[in-house]
C-alpha atoms as a PDB file:
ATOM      1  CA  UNK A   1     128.759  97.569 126.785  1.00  0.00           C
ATOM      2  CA  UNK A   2     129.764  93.946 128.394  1.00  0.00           C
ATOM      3  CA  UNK A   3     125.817  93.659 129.661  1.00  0.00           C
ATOM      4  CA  UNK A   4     124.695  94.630 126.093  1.00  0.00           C
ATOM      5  CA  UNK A   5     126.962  91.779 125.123  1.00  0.00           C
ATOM      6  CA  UNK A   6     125.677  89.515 128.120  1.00  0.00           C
ATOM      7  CA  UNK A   7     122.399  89.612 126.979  1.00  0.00           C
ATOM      8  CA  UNK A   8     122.877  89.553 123.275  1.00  0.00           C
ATOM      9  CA  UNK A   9     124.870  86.429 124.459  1.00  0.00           C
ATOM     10  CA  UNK A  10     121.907  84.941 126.392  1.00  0.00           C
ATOM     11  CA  UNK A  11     119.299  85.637 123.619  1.00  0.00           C
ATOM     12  CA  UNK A  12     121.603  83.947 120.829  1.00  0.00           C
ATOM     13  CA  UNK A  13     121.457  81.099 122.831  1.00  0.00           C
ATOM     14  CA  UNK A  14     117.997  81.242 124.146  1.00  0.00           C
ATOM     15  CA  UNK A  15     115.236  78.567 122.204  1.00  0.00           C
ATOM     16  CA  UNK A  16     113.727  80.089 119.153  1.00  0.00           C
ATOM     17  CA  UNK A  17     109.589  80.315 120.139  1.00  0.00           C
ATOM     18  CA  UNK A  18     107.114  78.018 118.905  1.00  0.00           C
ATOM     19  CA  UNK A  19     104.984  80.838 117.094  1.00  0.00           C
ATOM     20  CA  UNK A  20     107.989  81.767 114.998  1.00  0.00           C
ATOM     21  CA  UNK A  21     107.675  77.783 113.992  1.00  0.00           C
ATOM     22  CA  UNK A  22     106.257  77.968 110.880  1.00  0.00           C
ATOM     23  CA  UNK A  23     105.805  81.497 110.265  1.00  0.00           C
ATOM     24  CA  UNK A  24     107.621  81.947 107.167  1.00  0.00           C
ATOM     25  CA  UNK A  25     105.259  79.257 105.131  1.00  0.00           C
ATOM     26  CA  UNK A  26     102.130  80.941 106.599  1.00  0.00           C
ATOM     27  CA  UNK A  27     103.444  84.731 105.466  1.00  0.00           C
ATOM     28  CA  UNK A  28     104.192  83.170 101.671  1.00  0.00           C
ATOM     29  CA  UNK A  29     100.526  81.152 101.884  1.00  0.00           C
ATOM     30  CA  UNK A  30      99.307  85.332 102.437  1.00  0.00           C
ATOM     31  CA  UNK A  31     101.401  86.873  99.720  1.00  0.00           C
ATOM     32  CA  UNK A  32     100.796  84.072  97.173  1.00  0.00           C
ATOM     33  CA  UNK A  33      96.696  85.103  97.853  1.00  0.00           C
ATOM     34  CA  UNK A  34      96.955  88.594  97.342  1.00  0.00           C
ATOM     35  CA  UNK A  35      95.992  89.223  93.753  1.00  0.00           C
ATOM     36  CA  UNK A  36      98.420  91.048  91.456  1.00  0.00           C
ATOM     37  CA  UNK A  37      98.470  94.410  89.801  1.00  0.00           C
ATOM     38  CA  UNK A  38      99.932  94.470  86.736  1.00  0.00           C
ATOM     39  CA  UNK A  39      98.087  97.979  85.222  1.00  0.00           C
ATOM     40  CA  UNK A  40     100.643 100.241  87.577  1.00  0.00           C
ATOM     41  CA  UNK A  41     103.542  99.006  85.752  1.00  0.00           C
ATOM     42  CA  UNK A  42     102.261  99.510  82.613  1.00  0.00           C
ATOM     43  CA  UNK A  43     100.617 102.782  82.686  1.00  0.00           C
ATOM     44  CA  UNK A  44     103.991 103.992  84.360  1.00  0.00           C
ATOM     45  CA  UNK A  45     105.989 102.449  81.517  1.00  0.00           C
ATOM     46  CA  UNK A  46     103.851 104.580  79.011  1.00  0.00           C
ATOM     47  CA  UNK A  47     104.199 107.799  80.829  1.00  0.00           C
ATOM     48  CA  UNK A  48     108.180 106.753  80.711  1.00  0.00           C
ATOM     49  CA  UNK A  49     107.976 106.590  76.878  1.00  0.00           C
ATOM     50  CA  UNK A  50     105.755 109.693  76.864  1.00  0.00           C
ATOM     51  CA  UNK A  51     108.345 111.375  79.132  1.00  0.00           C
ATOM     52  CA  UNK A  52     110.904 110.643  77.263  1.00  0.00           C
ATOM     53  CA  UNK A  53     109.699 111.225  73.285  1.00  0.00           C
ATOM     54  CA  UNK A  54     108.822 114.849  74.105  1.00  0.00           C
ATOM     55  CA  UNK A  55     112.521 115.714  75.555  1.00  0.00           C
ATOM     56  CA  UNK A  56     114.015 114.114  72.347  1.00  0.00           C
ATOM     57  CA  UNK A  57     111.334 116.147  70.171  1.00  0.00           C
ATOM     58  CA  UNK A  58     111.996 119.341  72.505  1.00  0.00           C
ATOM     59  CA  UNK A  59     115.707 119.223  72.283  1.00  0.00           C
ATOM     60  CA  UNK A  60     115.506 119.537  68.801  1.00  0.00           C
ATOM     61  CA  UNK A  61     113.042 121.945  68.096  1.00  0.00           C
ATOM     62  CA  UNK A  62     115.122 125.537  68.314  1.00  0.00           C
ATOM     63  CA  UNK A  63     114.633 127.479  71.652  1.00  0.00           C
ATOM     64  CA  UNK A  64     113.785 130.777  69.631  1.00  0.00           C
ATOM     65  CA  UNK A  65     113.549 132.042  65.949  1.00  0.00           C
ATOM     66  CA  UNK A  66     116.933 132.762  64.884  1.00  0.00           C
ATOM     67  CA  UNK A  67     117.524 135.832  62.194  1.00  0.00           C
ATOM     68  CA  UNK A  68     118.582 134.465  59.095  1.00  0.00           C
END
């Protein structure tokens, strides 16, 4: 375990490198190009509703004809 340590030691002080430098903005500039779906949420957000209305309108309904 100490040369696991050693060299964790040497890398945590070790220079970051220069194509890290500015990485972060150039990953953001990507994402902010990509063009957003908004359709997925929606059409899952009616199936939720649709999900959802028929077990309220199925635990009411009786499972079988009861004898009166």
């Amino acid at each position: 375990m100490d040369d696991l340590d050693r060299a964790l030691a040497r890398l945590a002080d070790a220079p970051a490198p220069a194509a890290l430098d500015g990485m972060e903005a150039r990953v953001l500039a990507r994402i902010g190009t990509r063009p957003v779906v908004r359709q997925a949420g929606l059409g899952l957000g009616v199936v939720t509703v649709a999900a959802l209305a028929m077990g309220m309108i199925g635990a009411e309904l009786p499972a079988s004809a009861s004898p009166a």
